[in-house]
PDB file of N, CA and C in Angstrom:
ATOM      1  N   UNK A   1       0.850  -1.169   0.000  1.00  0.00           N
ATOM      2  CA  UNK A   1       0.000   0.000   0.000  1.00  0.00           C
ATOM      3  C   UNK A   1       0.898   1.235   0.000  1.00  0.00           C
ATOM      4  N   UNK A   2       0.873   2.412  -1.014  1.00  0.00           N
ATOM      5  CA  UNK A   2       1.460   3.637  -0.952  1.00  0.00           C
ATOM      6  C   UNK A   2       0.390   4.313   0.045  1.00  0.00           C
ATOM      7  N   UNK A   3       1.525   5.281   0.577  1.00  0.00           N
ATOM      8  CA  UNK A   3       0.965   6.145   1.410  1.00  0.00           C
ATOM      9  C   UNK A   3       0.428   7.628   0.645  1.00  0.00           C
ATOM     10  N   UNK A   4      -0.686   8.203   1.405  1.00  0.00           N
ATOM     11  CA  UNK A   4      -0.843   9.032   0.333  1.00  0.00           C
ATOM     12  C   UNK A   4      -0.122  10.142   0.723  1.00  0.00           C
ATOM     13  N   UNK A   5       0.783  10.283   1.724  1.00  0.00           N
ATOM     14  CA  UNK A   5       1.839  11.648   1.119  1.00  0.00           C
ATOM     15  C   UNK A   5       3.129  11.526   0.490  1.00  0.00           C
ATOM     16  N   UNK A   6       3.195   9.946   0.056  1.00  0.00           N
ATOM     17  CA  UNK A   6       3.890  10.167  -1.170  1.00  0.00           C
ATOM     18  C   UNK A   6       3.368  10.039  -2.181  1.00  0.00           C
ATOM     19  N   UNK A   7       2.183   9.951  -3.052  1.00  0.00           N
ATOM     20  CA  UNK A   7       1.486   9.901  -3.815  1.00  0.00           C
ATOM     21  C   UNK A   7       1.204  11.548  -3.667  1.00  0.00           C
ATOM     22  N   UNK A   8       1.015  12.681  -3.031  1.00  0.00           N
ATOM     23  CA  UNK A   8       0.739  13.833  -3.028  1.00  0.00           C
ATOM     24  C   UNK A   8       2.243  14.657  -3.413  1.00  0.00           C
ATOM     25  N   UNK A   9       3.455  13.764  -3.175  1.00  0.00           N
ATOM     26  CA  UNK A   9       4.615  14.399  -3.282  1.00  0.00           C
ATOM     27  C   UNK A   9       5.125  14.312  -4.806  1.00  0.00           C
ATOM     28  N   UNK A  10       4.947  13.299  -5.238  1.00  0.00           N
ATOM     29  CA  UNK A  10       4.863  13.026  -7.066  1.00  0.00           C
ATOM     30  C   UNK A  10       4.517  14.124  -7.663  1.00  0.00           C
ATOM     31  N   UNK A  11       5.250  13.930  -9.129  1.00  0.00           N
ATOM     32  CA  UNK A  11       4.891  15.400  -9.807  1.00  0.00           C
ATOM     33  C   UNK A  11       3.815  14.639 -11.128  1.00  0.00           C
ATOM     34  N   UNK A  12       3.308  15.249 -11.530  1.00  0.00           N
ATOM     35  CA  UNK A  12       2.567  14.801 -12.490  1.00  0.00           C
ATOM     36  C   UNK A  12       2.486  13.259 -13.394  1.00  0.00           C
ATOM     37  N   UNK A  13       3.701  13.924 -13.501  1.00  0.00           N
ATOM     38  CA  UNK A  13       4.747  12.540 -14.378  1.00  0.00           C
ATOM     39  C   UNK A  13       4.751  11.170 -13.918  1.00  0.00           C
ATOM     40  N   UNK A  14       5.688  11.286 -13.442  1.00  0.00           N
ATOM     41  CA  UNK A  14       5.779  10.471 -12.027  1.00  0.00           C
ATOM     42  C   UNK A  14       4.228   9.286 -11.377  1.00  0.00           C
ATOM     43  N   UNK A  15       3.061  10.528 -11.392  1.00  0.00           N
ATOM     44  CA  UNK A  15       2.246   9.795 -10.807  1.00  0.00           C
ATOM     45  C   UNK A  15       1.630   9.369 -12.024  1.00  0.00           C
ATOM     46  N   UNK A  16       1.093   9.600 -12.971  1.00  0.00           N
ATOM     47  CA  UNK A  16       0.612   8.861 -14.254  1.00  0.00           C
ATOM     48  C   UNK A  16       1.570   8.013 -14.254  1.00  0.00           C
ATOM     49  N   UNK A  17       2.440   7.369 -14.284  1.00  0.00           N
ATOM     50  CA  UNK A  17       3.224   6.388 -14.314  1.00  0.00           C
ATOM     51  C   UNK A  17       2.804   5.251 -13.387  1.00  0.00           C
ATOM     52  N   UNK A  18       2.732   6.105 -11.873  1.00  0.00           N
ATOM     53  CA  UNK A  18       1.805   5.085 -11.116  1.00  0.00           C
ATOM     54  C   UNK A  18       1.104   4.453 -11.213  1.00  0.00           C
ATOM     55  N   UNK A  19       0.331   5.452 -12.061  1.00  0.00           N
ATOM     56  CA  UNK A  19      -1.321   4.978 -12.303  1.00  0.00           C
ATOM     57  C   UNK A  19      -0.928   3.400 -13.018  1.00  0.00           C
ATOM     58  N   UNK A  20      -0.545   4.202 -14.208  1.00  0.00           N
ATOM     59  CA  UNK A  20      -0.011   2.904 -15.157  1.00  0.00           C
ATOM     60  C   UNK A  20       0.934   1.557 -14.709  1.00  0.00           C
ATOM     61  N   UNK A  21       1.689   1.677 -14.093  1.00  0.00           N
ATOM     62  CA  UNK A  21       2.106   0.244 -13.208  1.00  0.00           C
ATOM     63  C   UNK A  21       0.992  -0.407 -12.369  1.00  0.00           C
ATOM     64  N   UNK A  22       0.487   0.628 -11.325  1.00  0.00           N
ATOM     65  CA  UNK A  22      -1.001  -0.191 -10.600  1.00  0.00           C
ATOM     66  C   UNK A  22      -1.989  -0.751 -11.774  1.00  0.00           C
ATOM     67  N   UNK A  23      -2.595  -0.029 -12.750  1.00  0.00           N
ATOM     68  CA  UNK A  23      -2.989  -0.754 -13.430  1.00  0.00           C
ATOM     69  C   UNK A  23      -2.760  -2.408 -14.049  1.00  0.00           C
ATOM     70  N   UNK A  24      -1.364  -2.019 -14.821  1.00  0.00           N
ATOM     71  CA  UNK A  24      -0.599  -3.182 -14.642  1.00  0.00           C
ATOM     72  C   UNK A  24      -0.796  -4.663 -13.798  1.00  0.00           C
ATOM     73  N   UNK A  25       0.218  -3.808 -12.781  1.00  0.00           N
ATOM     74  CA  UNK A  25      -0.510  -4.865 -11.746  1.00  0.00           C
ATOM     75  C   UNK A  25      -1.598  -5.209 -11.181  1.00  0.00           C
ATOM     76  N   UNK A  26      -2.299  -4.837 -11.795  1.00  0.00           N
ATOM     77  CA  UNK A  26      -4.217  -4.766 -11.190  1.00  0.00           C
ATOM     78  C   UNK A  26      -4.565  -6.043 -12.461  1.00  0.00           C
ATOM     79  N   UNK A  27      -4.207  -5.626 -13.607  1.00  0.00           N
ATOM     80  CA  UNK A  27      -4.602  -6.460 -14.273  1.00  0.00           C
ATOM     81  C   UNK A  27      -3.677  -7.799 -14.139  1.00  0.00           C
ATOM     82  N   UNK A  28      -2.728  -7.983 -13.765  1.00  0.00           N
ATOM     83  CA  UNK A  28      -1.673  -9.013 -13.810  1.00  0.00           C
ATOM     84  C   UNK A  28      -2.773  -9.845 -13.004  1.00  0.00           C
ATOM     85  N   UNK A  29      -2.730  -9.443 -11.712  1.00  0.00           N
ATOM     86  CA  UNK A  29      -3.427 -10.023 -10.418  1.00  0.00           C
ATOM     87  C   UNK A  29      -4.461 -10.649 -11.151  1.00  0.00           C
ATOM     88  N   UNK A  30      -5.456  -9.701 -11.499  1.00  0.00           N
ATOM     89  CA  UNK A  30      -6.951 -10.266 -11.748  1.00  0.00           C
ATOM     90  C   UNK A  30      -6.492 -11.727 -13.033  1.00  0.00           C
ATOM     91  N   UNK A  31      -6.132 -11.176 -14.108  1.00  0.00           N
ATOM     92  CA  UNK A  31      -5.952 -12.564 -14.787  1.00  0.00           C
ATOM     93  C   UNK A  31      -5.166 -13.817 -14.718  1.00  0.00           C
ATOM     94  N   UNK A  32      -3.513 -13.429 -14.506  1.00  0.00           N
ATOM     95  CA  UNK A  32      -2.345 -13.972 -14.358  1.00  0.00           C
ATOM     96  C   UNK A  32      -2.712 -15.146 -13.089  1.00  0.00           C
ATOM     97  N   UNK A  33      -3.196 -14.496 -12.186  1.00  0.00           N
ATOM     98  CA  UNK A  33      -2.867 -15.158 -10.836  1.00  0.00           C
ATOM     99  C   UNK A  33      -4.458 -15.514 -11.155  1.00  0.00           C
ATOM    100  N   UNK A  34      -5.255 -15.431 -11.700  1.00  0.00           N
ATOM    101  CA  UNK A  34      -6.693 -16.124 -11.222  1.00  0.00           C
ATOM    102  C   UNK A  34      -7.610 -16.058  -9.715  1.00  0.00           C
ATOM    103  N   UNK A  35      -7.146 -14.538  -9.623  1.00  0.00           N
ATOM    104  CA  UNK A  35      -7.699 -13.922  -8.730  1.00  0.00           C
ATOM    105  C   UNK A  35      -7.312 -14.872  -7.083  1.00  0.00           C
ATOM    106  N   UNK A  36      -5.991 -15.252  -7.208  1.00  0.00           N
ATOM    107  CA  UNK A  36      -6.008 -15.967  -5.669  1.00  0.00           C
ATOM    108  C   UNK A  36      -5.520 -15.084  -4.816  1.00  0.00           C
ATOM    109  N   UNK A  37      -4.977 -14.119  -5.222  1.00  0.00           N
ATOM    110  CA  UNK A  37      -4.585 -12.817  -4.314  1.00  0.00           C
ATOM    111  C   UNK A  37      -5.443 -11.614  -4.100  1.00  0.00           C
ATOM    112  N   UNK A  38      -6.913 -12.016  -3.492  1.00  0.00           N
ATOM    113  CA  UNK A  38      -7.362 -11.135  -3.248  1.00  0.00           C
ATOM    114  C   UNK A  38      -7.124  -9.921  -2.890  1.00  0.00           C
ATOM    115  N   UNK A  39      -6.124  -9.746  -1.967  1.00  0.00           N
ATOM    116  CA  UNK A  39      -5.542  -8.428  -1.068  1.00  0.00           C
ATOM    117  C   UNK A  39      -5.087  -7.447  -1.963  1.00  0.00           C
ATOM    118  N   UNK A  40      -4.162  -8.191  -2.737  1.00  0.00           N
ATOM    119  CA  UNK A  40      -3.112  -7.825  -4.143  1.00  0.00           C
ATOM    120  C   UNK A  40      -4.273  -6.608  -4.616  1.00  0.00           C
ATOM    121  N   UNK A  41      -5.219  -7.058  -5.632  1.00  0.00           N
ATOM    122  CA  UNK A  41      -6.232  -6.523  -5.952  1.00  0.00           C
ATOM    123  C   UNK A  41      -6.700  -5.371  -5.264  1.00  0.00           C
ATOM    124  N   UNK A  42      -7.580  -5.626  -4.295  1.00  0.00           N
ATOM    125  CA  UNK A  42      -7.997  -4.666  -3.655  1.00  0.00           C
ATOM    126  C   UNK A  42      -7.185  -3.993  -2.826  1.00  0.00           C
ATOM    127  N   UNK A  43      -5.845  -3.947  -2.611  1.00  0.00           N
ATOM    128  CA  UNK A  43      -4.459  -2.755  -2.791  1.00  0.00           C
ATOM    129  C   UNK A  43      -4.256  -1.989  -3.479  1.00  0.00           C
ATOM    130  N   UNK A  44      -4.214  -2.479  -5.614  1.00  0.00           N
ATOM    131  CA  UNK A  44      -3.976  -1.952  -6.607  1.00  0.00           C
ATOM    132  C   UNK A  44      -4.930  -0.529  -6.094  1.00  0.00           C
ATOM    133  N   UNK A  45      -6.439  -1.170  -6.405  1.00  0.00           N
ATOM    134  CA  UNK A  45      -7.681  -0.474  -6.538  1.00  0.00           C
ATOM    135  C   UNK A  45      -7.226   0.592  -6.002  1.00  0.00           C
ATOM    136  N   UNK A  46      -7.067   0.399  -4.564  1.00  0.00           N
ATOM    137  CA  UNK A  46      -7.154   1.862  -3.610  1.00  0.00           C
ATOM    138  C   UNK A  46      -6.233   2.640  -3.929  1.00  0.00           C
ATOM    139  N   UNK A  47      -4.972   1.623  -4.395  1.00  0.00           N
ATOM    140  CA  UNK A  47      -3.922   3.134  -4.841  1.00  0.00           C
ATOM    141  C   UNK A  47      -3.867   4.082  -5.835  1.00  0.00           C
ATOM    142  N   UNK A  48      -5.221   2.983  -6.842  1.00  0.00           N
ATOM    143  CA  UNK A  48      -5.385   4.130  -7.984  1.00  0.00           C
ATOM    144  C   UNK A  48      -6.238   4.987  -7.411  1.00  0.00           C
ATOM    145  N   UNK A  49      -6.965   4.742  -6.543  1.00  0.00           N
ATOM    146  CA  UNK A  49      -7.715   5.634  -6.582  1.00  0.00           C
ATOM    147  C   UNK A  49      -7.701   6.502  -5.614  1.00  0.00           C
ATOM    148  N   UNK A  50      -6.262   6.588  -4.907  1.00  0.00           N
ATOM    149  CA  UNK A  50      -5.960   7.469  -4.048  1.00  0.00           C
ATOM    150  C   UNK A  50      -5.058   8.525  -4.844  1.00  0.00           C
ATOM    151  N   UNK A  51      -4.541   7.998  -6.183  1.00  0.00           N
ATOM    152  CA  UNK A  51      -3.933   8.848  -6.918  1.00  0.00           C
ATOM    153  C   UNK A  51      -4.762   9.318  -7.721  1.00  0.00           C
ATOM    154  N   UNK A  52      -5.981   9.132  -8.407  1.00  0.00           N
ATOM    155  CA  UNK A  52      -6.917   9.794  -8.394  1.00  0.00           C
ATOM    156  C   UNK A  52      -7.373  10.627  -7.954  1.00  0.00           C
ATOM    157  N   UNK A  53      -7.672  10.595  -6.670  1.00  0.00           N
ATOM    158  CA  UNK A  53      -7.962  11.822  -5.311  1.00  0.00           C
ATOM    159  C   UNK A  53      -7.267  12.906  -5.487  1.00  0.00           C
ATOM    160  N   UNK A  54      -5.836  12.502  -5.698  1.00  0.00           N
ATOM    161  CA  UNK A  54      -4.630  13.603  -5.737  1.00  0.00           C
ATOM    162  C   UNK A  54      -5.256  14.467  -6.559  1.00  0.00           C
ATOM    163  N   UNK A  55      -5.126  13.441  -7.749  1.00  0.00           N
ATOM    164  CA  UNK A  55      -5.245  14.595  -9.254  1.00  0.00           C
ATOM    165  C   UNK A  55      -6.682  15.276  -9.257  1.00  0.00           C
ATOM    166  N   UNK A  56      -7.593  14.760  -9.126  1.00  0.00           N
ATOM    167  CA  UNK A  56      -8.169  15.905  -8.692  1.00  0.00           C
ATOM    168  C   UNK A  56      -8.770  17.106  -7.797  1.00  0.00           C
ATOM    169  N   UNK A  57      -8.119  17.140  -7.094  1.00  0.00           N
ATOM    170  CA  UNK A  57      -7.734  17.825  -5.778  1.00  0.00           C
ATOM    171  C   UNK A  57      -6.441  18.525  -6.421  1.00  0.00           C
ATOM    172  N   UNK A  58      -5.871  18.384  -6.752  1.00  0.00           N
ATOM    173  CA  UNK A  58      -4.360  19.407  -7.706  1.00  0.00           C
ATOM    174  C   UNK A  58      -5.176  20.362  -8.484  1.00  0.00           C
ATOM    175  N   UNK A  59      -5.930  19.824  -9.643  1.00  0.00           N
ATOM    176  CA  UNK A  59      -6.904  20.498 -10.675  1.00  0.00           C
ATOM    177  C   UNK A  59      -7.762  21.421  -9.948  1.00  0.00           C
ATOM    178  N   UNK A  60      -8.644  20.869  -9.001  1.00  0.00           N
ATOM    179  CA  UNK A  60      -9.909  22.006  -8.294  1.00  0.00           C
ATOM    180  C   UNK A  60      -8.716  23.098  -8.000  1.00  0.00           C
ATOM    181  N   UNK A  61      -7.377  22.787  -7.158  1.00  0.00           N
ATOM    182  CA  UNK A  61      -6.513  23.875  -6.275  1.00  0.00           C
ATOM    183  C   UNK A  61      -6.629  24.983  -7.867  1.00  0.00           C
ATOM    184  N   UNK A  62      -6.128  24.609  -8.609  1.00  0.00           N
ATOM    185  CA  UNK A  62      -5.513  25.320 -10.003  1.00  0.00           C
ATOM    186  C   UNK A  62      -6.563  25.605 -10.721  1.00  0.00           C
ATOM    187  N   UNK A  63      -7.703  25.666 -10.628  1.00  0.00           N
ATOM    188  CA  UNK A  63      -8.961  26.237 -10.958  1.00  0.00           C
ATOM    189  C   UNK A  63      -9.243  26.992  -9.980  1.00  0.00           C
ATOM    190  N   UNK A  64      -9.337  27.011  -8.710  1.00  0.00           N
ATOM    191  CA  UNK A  64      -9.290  28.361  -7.675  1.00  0.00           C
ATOM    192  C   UNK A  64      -8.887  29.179  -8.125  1.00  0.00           C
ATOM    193  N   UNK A  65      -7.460  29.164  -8.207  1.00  0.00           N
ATOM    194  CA  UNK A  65      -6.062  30.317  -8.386  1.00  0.00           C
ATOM    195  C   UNK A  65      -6.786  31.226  -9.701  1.00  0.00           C
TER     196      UNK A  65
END
Protein backbone atom coordinates (compact mmCIF):
# COMPACT_ATOMS: atom_id res chain seq x y z
CA UNK A 1 0.00 0.00 0.00
CA UNK A 2 1.46 3.64 -0.95
CA UNK A 3 0.97 6.15 1.41
CA UNK A 4 -0.84 9.03 0.33
CA UNK A 5 1.84 11.65 1.12
CA UNK A 6 3.89 10.17 -1.17
CA UNK A 7 1.49 9.90 -3.81
CA UNK A 8 0.74 13.83 -3.03
CA UNK A 9 4.62 14.40 -3.28
CA UNK A 10 4.86 13.03 -7.07
CA UNK A 11 4.89 15.40 -9.81
CA UNK A 12 2.57 14.80 -12.49
CA UNK A 13 4.75 12.54 -14.38
CA UNK A 14 5.78 10.47 -12.03
CA UNK A 15 2.25 9.79 -10.81
CA UNK A 16 0.61 8.86 -14.25
CA UNK A 17 3.22 6.39 -14.31
CA UNK A 18 1.81 5.08 -11.12
CA UNK A 19 -1.32 4.98 -12.30
CA UNK A 20 -0.01 2.90 -15.16
CA UNK A 21 2.11 0.24 -13.21
CA UNK A 22 -1.00 -0.19 -10.60
CA UNK A 23 -2.99 -0.75 -13.43
CA UNK A 24 -0.60 -3.18 -14.64
CA UNK A 25 -0.51 -4.86 -11.75
CA UNK A 26 -4.22 -4.77 -11.19
CA UNK A 27 -4.60 -6.46 -14.27
CA UNK A 28 -1.67 -9.01 -13.81
CA UNK A 29 -3.43 -10.02 -10.42
CA UNK A 30 -6.95 -10.27 -11.75
CA UNK A 31 -5.95 -12.56 -14.79
CA UNK A 32 -2.34 -13.97 -14.36
CA UNK A 33 -2.87 -15.16 -10.84
CA UNK A 34 -6.69 -16.12 -11.22
CA UNK A 35 -7.70 -13.92 -8.73
CA UNK A 36 -6.01 -15.97 -5.67
CA UNK A 37 -4.58 -12.82 -4.31
CA UNK A 38 -7.36 -11.13 -3.25
CA UNK A 39 -5.54 -8.43 -1.07
CA UNK A 40 -3.11 -7.82 -4.14
CA UNK A 41 -6.23 -6.52 -5.95
CA UNK A 42 -8.00 -4.67 -3.66
CA UNK A 43 -4.46 -2.75 -2.79
CA UNK A 44 -3.98 -1.95 -6.61
CA UNK A 45 -7.68 -0.47 -6.54
CA UNK A 46 -7.15 1.86 -3.61
CA UNK A 47 -3.92 3.13 -4.84
CA UNK A 48 -5.38 4.13 -7.98
CA UNK A 49 -7.71 5.63 -6.58
CA UNK A 50 -5.96 7.47 -4.05
CA UNK A 51 -3.93 8.85 -6.92
CA UNK A 52 -6.92 9.79 -8.39
CA UNK A 53 -7.96 11.82 -5.31
CA UNK A 54 -4.63 13.60 -5.74
CA UNK A 55 -5.25 14.60 -9.25
CA UNK A 56 -8.17 15.90 -8.69
CA UNK A 57 -7.73 17.83 -5.78
CA UNK A 58 -4.36 19.41 -7.71
CA UNK A 59 -6.90 20.50 -10.68
CA UNK A 60 -9.91 22.01 -8.29
CA UNK A 61 -6.51 23.87 -6.27
CA UNK A 62 -5.51 25.32 -10.00
CA UNK A 63 -8.96 26.24 -10.96
CA UNK A 64 -9.29 28.36 -7.68
CA UNK A 65 -6.06 30.32 -8.39
Amino acid sequence: MTDMKKIMAMSDKDRDKFIADKREELRTHRFQTGGRNVSAVREARKDISRAFSVMTTKIKDEEVK
